[in-house]
Protein backbone atom coordinates (compact mmCIF):
# COMPACT_ATOMS: atom_id res chain seq x y z
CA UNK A 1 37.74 274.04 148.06
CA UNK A 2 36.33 273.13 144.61
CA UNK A 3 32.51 273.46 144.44
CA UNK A 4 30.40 271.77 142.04
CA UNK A 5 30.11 272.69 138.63
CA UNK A 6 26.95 274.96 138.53
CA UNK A 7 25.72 273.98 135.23
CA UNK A 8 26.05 270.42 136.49
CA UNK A 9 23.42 269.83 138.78
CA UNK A 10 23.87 266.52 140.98
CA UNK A 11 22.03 264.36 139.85
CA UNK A 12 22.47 260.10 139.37
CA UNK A 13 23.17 261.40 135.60
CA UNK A 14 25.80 262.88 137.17
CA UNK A 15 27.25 260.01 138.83
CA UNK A 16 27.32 258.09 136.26
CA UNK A 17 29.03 260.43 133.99
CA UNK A 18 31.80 260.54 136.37
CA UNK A 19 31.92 256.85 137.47
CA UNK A 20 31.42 254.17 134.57
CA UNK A 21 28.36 252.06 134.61
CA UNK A 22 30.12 248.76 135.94
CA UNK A 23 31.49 250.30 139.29
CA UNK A 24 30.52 248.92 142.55
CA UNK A 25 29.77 252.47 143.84
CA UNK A 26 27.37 253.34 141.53
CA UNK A 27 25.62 249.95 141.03
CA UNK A 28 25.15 249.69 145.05
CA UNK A 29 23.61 253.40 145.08
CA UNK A 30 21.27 252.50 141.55
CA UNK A 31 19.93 249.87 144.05
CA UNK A 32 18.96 252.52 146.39
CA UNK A 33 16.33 254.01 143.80
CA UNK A 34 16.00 257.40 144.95
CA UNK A 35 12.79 259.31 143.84
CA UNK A 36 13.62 262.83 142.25
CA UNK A 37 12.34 264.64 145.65
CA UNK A 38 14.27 262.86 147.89
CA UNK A 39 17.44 263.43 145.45
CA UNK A 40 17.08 267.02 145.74
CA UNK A 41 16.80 266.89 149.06
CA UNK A 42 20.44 265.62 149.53
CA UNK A 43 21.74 267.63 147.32
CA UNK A 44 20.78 270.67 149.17
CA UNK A 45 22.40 268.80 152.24
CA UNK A 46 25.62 268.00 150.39
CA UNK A 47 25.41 272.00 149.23
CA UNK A 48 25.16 273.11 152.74
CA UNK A 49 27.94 270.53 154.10
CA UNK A 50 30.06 272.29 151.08
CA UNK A 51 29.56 276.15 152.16
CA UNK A 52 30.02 275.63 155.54
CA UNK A 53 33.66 273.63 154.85
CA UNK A 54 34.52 276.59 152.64
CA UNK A 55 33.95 278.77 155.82
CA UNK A 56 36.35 276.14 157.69
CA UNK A 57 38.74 275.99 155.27
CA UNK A 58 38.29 272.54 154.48
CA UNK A 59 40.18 271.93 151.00
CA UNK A 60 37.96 268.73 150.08
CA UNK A 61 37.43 267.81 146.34
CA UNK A 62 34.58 265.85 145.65
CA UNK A 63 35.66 264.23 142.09
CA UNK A 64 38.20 263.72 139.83
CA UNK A 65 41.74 263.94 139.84
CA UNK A 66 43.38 264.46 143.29
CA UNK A 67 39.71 263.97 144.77
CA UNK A 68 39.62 264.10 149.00
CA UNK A 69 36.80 263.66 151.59
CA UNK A 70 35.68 266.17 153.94
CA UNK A 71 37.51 266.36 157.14
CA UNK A 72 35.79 264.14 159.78
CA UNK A 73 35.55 267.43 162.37
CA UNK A 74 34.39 269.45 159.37
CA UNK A 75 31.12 266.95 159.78
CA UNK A 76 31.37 266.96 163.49
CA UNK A 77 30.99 270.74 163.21
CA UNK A 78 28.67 270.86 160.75
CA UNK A 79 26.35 268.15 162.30
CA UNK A 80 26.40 270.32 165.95
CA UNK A 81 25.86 273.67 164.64
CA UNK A 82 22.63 272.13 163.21
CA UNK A 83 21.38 269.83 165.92
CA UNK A 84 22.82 271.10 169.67
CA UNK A 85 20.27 273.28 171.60
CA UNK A 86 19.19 276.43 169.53
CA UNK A 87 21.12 279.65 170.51
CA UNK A 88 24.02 277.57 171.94
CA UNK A 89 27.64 279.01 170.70
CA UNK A 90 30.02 276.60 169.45
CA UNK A 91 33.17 279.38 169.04
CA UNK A 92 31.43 281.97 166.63
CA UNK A 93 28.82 279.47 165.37
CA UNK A 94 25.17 279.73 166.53
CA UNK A 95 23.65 276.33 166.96
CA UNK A 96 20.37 275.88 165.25
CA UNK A 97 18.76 273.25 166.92
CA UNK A 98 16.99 270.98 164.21
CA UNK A 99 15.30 267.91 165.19
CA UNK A 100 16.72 263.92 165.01
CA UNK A 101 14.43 263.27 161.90
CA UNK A 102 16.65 266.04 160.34
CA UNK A 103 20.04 265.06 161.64
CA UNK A 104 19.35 261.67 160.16
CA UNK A 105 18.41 263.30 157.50
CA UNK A 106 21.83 264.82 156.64
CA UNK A 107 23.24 261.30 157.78
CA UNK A 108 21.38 259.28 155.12
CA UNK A 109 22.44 262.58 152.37
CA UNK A 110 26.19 262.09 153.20
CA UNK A 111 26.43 258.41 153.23
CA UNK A 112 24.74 258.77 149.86
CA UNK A 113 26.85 260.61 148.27
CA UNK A 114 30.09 259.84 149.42
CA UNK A 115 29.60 256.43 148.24
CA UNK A 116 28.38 258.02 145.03
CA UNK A 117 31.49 259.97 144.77
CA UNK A 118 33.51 256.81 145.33
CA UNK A 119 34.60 257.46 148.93
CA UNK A 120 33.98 254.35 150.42
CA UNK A 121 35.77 252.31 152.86
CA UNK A 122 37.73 252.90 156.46
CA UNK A 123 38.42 256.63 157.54
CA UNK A 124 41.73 257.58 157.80
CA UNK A 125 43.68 260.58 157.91
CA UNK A 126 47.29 261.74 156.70
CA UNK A 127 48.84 264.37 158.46
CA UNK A 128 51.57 266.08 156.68
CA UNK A 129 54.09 267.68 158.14
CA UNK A 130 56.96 270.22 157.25
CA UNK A 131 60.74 270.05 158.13
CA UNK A 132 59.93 271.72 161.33
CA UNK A 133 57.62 269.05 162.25
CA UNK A 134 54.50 271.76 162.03
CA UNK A 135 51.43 270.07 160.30
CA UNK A 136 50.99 271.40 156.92
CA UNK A 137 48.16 269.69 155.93
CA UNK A 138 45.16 266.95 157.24
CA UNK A 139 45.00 264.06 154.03
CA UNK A 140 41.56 262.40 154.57
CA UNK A 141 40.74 259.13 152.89
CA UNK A 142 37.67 256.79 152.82
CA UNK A 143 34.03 257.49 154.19
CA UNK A 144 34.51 259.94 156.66
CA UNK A 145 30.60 259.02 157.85
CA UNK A 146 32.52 255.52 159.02
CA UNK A 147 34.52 257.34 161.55
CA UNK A 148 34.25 256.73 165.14
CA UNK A 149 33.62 260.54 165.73
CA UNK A 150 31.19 261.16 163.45
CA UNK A 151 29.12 258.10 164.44
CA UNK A 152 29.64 258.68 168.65
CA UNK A 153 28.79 262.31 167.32
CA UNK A 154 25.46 261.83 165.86
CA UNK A 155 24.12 259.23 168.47
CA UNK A 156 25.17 261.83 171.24
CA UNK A 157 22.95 264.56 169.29
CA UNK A 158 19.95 262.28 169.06
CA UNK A 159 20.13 260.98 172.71
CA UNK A 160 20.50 264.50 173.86
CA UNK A 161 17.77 265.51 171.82
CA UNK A 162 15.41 263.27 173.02
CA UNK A 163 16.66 263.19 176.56
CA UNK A 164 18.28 266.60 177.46
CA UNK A 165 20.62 267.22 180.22
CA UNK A 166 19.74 269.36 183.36
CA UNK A 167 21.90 272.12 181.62
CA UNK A 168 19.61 271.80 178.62
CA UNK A 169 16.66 271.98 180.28
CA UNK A 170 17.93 275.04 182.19
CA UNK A 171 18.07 276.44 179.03
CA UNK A 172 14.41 275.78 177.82
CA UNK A 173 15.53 272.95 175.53
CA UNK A 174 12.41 270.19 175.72
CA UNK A 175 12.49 266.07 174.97
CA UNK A 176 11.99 265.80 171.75
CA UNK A 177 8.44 263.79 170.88
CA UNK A 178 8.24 262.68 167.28
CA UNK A 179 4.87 263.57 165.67
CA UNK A 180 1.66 260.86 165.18
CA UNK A 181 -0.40 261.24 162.85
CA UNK A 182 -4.07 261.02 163.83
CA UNK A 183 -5.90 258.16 163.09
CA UNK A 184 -9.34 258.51 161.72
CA UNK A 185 -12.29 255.61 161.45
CA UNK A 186 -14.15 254.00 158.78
CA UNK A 187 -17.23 256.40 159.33
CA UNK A 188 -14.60 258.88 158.64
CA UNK A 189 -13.38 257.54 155.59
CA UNK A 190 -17.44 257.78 154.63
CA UNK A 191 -17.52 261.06 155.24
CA UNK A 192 -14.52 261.50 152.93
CA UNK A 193 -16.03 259.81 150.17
CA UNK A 194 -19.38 262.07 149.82
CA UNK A 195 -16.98 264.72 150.61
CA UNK A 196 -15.24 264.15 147.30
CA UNK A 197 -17.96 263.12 145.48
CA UNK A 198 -19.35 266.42 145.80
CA UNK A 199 -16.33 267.87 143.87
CA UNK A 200 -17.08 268.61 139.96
CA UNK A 201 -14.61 267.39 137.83
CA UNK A 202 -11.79 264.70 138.04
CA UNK A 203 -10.25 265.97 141.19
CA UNK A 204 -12.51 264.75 143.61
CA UNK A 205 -12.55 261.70 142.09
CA UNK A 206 -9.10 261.02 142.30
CA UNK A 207 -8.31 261.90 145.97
CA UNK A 208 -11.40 259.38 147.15
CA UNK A 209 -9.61 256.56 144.73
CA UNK A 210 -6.33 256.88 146.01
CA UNK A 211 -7.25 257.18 149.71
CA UNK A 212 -9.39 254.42 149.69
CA UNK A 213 -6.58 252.59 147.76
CA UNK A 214 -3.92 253.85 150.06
CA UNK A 215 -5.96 252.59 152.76
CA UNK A 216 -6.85 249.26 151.22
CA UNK A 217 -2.90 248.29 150.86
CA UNK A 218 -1.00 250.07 153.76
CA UNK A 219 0.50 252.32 151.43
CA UNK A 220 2.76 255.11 152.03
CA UNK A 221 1.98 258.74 150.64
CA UNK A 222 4.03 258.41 148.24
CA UNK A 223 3.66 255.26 147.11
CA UNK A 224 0.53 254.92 144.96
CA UNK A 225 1.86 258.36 143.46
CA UNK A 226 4.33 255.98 141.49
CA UNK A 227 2.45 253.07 140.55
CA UNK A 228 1.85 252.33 136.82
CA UNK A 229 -1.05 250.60 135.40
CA UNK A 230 1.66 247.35 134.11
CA UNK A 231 1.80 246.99 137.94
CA UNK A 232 -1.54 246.09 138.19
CA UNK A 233 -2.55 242.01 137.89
CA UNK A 234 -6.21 240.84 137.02
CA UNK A 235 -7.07 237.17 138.51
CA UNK A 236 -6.18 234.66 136.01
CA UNK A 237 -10.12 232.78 136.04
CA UNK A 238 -11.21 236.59 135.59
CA UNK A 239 -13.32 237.21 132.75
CA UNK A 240 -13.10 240.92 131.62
CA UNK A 241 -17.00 240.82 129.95
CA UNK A 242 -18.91 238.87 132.62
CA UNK A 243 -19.81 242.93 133.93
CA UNK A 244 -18.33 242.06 137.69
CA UNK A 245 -16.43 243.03 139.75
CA UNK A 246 -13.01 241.28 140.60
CA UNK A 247 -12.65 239.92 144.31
CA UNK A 248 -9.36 241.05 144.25
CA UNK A 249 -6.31 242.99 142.53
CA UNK A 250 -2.70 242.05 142.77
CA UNK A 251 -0.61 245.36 142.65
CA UNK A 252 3.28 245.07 142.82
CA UNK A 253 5.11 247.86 144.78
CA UNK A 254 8.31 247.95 142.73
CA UNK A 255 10.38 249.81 145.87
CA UNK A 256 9.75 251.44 148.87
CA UNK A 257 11.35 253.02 151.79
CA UNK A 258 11.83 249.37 153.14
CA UNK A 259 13.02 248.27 150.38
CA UNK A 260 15.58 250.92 148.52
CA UNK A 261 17.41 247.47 146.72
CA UNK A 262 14.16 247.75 144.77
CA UNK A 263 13.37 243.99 145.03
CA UNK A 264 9.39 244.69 144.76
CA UNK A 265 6.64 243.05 146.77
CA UNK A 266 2.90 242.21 145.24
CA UNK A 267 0.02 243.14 147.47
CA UNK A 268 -3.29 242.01 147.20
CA UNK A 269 -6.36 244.92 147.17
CA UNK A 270 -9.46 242.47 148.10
CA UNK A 271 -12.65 244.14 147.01
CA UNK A 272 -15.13 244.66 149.54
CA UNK A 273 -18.39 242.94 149.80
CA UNK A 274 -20.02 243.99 152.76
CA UNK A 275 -19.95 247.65 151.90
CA UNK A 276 -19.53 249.17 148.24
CA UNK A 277 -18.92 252.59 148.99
CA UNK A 278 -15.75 251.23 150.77
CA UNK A 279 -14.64 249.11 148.23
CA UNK A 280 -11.23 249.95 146.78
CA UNK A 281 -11.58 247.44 143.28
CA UNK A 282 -14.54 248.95 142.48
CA UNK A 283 -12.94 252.66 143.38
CA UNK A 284 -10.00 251.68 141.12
CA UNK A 285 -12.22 250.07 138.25
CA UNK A 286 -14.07 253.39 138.59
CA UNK A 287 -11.59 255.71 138.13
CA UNK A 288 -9.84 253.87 135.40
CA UNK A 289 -12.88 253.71 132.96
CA UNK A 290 -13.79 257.18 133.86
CA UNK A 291 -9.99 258.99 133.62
CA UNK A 292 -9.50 257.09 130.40
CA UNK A 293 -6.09 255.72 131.95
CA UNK A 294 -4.97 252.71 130.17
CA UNK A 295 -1.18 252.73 130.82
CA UNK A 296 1.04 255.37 132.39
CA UNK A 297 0.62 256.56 135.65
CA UNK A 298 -2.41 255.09 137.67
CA UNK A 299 -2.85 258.25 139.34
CA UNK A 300 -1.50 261.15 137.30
CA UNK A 301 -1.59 264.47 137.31
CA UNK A 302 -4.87 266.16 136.24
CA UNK A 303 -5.32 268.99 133.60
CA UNK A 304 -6.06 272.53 134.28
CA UNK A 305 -9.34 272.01 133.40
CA UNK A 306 -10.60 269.38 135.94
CA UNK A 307 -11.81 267.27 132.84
CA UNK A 308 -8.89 264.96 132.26
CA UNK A 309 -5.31 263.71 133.08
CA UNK A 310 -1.70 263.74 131.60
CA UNK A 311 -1.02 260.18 131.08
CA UNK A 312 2.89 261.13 131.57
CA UNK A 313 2.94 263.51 134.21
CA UNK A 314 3.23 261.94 137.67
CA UNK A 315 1.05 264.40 140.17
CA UNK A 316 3.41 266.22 142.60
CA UNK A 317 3.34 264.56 146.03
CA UNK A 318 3.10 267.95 147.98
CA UNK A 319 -0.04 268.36 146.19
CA UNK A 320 -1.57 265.39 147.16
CA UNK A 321 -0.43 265.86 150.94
CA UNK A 322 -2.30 269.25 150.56
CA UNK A 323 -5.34 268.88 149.50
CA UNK A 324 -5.66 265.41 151.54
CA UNK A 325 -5.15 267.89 154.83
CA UNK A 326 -7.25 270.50 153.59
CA UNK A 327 -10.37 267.92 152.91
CA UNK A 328 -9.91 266.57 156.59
CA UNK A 329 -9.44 270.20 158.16
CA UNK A 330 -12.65 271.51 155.97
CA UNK A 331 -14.51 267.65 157.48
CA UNK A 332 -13.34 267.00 161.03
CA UNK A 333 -11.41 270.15 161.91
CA UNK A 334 -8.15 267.67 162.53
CA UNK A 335 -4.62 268.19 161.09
CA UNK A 336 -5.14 264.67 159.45
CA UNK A 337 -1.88 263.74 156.99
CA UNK A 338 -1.56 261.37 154.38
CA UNK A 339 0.60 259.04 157.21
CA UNK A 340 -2.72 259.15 158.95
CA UNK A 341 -4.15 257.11 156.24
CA UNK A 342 -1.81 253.98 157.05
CA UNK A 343 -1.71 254.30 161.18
CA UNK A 344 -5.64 254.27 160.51
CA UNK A 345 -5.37 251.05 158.11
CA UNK A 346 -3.44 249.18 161.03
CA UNK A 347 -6.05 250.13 163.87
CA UNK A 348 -8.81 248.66 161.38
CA UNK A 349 -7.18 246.05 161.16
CA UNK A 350 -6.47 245.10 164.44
CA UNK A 351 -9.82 245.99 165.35
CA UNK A 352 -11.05 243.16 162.72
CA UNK A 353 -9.19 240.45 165.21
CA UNK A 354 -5.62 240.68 162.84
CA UNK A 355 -2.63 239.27 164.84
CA UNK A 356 0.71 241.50 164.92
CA UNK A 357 2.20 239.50 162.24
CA UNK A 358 -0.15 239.76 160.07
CA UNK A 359 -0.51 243.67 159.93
CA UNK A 360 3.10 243.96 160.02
CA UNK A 361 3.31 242.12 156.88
CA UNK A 362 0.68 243.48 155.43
CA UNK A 363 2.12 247.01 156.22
CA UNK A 364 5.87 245.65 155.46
CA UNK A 365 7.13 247.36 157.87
CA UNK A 366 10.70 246.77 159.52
CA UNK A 367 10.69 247.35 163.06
CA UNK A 368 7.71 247.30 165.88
CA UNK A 369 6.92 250.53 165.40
CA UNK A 370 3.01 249.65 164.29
CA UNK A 371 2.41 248.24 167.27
CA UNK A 372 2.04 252.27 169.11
CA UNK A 373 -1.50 251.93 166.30
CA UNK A 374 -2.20 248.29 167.15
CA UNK A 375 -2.40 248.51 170.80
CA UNK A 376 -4.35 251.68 170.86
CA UNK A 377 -6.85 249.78 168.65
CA UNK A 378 -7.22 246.95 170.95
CA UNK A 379 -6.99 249.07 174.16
CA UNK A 380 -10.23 250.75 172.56
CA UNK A 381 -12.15 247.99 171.42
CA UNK A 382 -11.41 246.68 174.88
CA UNK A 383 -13.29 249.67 176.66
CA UNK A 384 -15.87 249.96 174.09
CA UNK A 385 -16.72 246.78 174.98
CA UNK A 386 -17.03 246.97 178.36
CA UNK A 387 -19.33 250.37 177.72
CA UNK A 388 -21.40 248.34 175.85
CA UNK A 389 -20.77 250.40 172.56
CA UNK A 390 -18.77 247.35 170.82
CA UNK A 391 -16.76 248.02 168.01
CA UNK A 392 -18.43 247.32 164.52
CA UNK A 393 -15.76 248.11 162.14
CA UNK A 394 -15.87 244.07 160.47
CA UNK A 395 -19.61 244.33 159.74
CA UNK A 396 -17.99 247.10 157.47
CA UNK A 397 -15.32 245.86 155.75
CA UNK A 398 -13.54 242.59 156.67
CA UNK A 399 -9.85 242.89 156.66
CA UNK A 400 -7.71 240.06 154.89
CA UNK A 401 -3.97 239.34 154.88
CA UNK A 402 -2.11 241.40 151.96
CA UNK A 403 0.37 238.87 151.08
């Protein structure tokens, strides 16, 4: 099996100096807009994938001339040594048993770069045989993630894993339960702030602003990571030297994971009134005149001396996730994440009377899955009501629709 050049990283570079600029291929995975994490990430997928059809014999070329697919059952393999029940034997192979966020994981990484490779289409297979009639060799052709087996494969593996046989469970293999971030409340997110305030330097700073930002616009934790300051939009009857503060911001999120054909959305961040410790304009406004940022990143990456930033240097989003957790483990003693952040923004809002709709657009979200957060909310405002300890989160910070 050929292996990839190793002075040739994969890379989008390196699809398009394989495949010219106009192809379909390449042009439909451009769309996707992969950040360079999540691109590394597949690669090491692909890698794997490649090793493990070396072991199987599996004599696929990736590119150029003669180029093949992997074999469908090479996948098939592949896909249940990873994901059936750990310490379960498939011939000599010892099953692993990695969760469904990581089998769709490797699904997303294949699909990717097959069609990057230029192996698109139907699945089909050539089987070549010699005068004897004894097969010689398996031809595959097309996207062998389009086969029947590979797809009735991978929904078996995630069913299983979230509903295991009785066999399973004799063998200590438990439903799988995907992970919730804790939500936190707006006294919390107080507690945060002098938290951070108390920080010397730019640091502290910085994580308040782009929590109380992320929070403010439903972000993702990787979103605001990405944002430039040409994405940001004053009001047009703003006047820069009337020494107020803007009711609201418009901030465009060029792509997201909802939207990998990077058509962009523009959010609005309304300031907030009521309370302005937990206003995000004035955060941002803040930050901006004291970093010094004036294009670039919005958020970048701050020097080694806690005194200023690197304009071009995006900050590392493993960072961020860090010292987010360690702030709320220091505070409350929870294992608070960055997705905490947005499930929190959707119970505040629903607590501040927002219909379904509403949040969902606000959070641009794709399927119903915001509603676990929403109905929590109500469910709670509905028996602190009845305790007589209402909830008081609008007489806080009113929330208004995003777009």
């Amino acid at each position: 099996m050929k292996g990839l050049p190793e002075e040739m990283r994969i890379s989008v570079h390196f699809c398009q100096a394989i495949f010219p600029l106009g192809s379909v291929s390449l042009q439909k995975n451009q769309g996707k807009s992969l950040d360079d994490e999540t691109l590394r990430r597949y690669e090491t997928r692909l890698m794997q994938l490649e090793a493990f059809a070396k072991s199987q014999e599996d004599m696929a070329v990736l590119f150029g001339e003669g180029k093949r697919p992997f074999l469908a059952a090479t996948i098939v393999t592949f896909l249940q040594k990873k994901c059936e029940t750990k310490g379960k034997k498939i011939g000599d192979l010892v099953c692993e048993g990695l969760s469904p966020p990581c089998l769709n994981g490797y699904k997303a990484a294949f699909r990717y770069w097959f069609a990057a490779f230029g192996h698109q289409g139907p699945y089909n297979e050539t089987i070549m045989k010699d005068n004897a009639g004894n097969i010689i060799d398996v031809i595959p052709s097309g996207n062998p993630m389009e086969s029947s087996v590979v797809k009735k494969t991978i929904k078996q593996l995630n069913k299983r894993a979230k509903r295991p046989s009785r066999a399973d469970t004799r063998r200590g293999r438990k439903p799988y339960e995907p992970k919730k971030a804790p939500p936190f409340s707006l006294d919390d997110l107080e507690k945060m702030r002098n938290f951070c305030f108390k920080e010397e330097g730019l640091r502290g700073l910085w994580l308040w602003v782009i929590t109380i930002f992320s929070f403010g616009l439903f972000l993702r934790g990787e979103e605001p990571l990405r944002l430039k300051v040409k994405h940001l939009k004053l009001p047009r009857n703003y006047n820069i030297n009337s020494g107020k503060i803007p009711m609201r911001i418009d901030v465009k999120i060029p792509w997201s994971k909802a939207d990998r054909k990077a058509k962009g959305v523009s959010l609005t961040l309304w300031a907030n009134p009521i309370h302005h410790d937990l206003c995000p304009v004035r955060a941002l406004i803040a930050w901006l005149f004291v970093s010094g940022v004036r294009k670039g990143y919005i958020f970048p990456r701050i020097k080694k001396n806690n005194l200023g930033v690197c304009n071009r240097s995006c900050h590392g989003v493993h960072n961020y996730r860090r010292r987010f957790s360690e702030m709320c483990q220091k505070l409350f003693g929870k294992n608070y994440t960055t997705h905490s952040i947005r499930r929190s923004a959707a119970q505040w809002a629903a607590r501040c009377g927002a219909d379904d709709s509403t949040i969902k657009r606000a959070g641009r979200w794709k399927s119903n899955t915001f509603e676990l957060y929403t109905q929590d909310a109500r469910a709670e405002v509905i028996k602190q009501h009845h305790d007589g300890n209402p909830v008081l989160d609008h007489t806080k910070w009113m929330f208004k629709p995003l777009r």
